[in-house]
C-alpha atoms as a PDB file:
ATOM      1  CA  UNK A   1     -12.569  21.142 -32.220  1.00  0.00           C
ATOM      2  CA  UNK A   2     -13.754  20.726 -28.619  1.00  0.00           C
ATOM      3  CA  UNK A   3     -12.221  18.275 -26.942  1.00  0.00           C
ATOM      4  CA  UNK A   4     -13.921  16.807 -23.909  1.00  0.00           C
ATOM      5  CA  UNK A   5     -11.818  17.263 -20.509  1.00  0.00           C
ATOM      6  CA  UNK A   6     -11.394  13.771 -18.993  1.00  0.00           C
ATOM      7  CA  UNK A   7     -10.589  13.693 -15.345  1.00  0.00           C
ATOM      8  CA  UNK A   8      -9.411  10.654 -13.790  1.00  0.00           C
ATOM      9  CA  UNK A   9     -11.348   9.673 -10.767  1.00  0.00           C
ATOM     10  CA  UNK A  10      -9.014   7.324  -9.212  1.00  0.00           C
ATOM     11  CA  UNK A  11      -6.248   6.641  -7.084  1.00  0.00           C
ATOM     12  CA  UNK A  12      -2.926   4.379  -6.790  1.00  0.00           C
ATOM     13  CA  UNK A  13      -1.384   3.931  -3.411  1.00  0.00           C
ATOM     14  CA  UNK A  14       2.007   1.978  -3.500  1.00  0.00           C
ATOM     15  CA  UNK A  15       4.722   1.216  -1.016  1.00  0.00           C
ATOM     16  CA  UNK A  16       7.480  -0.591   0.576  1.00  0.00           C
ATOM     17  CA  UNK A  17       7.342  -2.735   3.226  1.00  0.00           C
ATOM     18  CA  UNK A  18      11.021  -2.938   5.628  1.00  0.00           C
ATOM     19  CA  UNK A  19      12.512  -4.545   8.557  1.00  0.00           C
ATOM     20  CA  UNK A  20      12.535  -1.709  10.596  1.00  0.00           C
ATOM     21  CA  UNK A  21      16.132  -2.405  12.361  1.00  0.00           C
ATOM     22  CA  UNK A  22      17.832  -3.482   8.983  1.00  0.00           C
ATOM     23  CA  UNK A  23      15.438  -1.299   6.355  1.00  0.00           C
ATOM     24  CA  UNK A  24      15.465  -4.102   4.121  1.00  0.00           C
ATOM     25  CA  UNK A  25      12.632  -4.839   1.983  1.00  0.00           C
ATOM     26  CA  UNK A  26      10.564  -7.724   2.999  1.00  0.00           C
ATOM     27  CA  UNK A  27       9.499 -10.482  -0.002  1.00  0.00           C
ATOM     28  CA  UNK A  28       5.957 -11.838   0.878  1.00  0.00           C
ATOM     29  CA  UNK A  29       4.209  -9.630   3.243  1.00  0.00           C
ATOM     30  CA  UNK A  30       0.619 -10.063   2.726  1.00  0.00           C
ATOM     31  CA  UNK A  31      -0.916  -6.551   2.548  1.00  0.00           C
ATOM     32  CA  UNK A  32      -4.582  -6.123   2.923  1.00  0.00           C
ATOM     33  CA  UNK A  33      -6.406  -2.958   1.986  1.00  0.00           C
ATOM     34  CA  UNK A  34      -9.323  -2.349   4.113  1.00  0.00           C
ATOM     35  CA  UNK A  35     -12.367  -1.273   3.104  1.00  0.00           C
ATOM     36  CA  UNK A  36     -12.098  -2.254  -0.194  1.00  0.00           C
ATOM     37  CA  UNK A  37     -10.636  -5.815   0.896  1.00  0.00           C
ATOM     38  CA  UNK A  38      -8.028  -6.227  -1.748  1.00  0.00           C
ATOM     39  CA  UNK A  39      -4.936  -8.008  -0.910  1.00  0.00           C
ATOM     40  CA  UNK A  40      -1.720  -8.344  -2.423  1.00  0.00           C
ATOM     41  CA  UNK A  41       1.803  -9.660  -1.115  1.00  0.00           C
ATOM     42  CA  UNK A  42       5.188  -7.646  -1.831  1.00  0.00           C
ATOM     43  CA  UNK A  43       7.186  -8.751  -4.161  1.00  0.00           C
ATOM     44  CA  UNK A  44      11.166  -9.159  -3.521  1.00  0.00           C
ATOM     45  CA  UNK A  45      11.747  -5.717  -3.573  1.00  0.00           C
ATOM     46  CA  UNK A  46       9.445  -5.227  -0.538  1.00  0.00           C
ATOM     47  CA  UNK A  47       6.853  -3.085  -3.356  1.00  0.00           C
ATOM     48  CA  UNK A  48       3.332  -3.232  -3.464  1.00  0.00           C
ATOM     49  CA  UNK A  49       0.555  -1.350  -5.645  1.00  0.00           C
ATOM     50  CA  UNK A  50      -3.009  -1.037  -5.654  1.00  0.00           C
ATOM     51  CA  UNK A  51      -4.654   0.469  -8.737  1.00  0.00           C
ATOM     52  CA  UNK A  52      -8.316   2.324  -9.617  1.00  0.00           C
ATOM     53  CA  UNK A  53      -8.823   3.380  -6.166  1.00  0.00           C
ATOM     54  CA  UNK A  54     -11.910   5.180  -4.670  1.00  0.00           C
ATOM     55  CA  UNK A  55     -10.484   8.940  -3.524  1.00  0.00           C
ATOM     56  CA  UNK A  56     -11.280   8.099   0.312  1.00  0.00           C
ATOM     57  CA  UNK A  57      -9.318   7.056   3.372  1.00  0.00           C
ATOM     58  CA  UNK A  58      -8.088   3.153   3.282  1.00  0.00           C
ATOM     59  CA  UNK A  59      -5.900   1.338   6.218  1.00  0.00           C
ATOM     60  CA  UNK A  60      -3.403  -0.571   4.836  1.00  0.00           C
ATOM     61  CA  UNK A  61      -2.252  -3.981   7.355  1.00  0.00           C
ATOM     62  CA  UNK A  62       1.008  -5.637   6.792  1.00  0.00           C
ATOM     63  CA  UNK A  63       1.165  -9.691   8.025  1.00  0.00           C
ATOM     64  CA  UNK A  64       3.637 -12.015   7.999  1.00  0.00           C
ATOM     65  CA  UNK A  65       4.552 -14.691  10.014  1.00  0.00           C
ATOM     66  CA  UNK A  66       7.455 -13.922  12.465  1.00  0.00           C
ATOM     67  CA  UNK A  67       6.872 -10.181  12.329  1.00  0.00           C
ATOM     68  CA  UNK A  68       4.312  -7.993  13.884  1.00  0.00           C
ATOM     69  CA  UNK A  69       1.145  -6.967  12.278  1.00  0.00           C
ATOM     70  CA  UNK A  70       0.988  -3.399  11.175  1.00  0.00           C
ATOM     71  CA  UNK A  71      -1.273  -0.531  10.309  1.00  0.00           C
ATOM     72  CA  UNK A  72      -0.994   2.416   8.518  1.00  0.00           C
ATOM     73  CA  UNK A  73      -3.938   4.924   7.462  1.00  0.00           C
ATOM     74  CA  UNK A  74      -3.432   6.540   4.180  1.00  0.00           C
ATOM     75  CA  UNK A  75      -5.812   9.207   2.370  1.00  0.00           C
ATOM     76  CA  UNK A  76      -6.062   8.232  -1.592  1.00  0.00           C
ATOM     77  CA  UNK A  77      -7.038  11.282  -3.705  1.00  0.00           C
ATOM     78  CA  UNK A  78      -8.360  10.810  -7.187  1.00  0.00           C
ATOM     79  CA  UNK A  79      -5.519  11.207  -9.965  1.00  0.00           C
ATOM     80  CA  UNK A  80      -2.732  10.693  -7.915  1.00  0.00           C
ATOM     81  CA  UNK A  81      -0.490   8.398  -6.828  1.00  0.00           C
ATOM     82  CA  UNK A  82       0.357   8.052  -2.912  1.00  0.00           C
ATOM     83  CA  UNK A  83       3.524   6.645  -1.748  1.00  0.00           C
ATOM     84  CA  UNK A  84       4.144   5.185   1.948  1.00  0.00           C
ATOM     85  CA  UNK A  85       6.756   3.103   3.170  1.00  0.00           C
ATOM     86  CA  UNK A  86       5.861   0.361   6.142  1.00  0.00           C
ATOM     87  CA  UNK A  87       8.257  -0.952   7.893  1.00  0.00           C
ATOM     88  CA  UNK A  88       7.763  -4.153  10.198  1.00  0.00           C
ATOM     89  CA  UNK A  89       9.159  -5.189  13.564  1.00  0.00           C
ATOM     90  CA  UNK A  90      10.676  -9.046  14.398  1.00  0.00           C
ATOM     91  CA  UNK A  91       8.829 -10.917  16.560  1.00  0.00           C
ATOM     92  CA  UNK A  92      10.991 -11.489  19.966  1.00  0.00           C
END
């Protein structure tokens, strides 16, 4: 029997977001995916995931209040998963 080959056409990109003087995880960092505009917010553990990604080049912005906004450009490549960690610096 033939059996059809199935490829899977998109991407996961997941991460942790950390103080960057202590390296602990951060709970409730919003994260905002640009372009596709999805938005999440880390969990205790700092982790974040966004699933059925297009296989093209996203920014990923980390927010939260007392800490200072940052960027991070990531490629996502269909079938895979792409790990990055973010960390965040206090506000002085």
């Amino acid at each position: 029997s033939c059996n059809p080959v199935t490829y899977d056409v998109f991407a996961t990109i997941c991460g942790t977001v950390a103080d960057s003087e202590t390296m602990e995880p951060i709970e409730g960092v919003s994260v905002v995916l640009s372009p596709s505009g999805k938005n999440i917010v880390t969990k205790a553990d700092g982790h974040f995931e966004f699933t059925e990604l297009d296989a093209i080049q996203y920014t990923i912005m980390v927010q939260k209040a007392g800490y200072s906004t940052n960027r991070k450009t990531v490629s996502a490549v269909a079938g895979e998963t792409i790990e990055i960690s973010i960390t965040m610096d206090k506000k002085q």
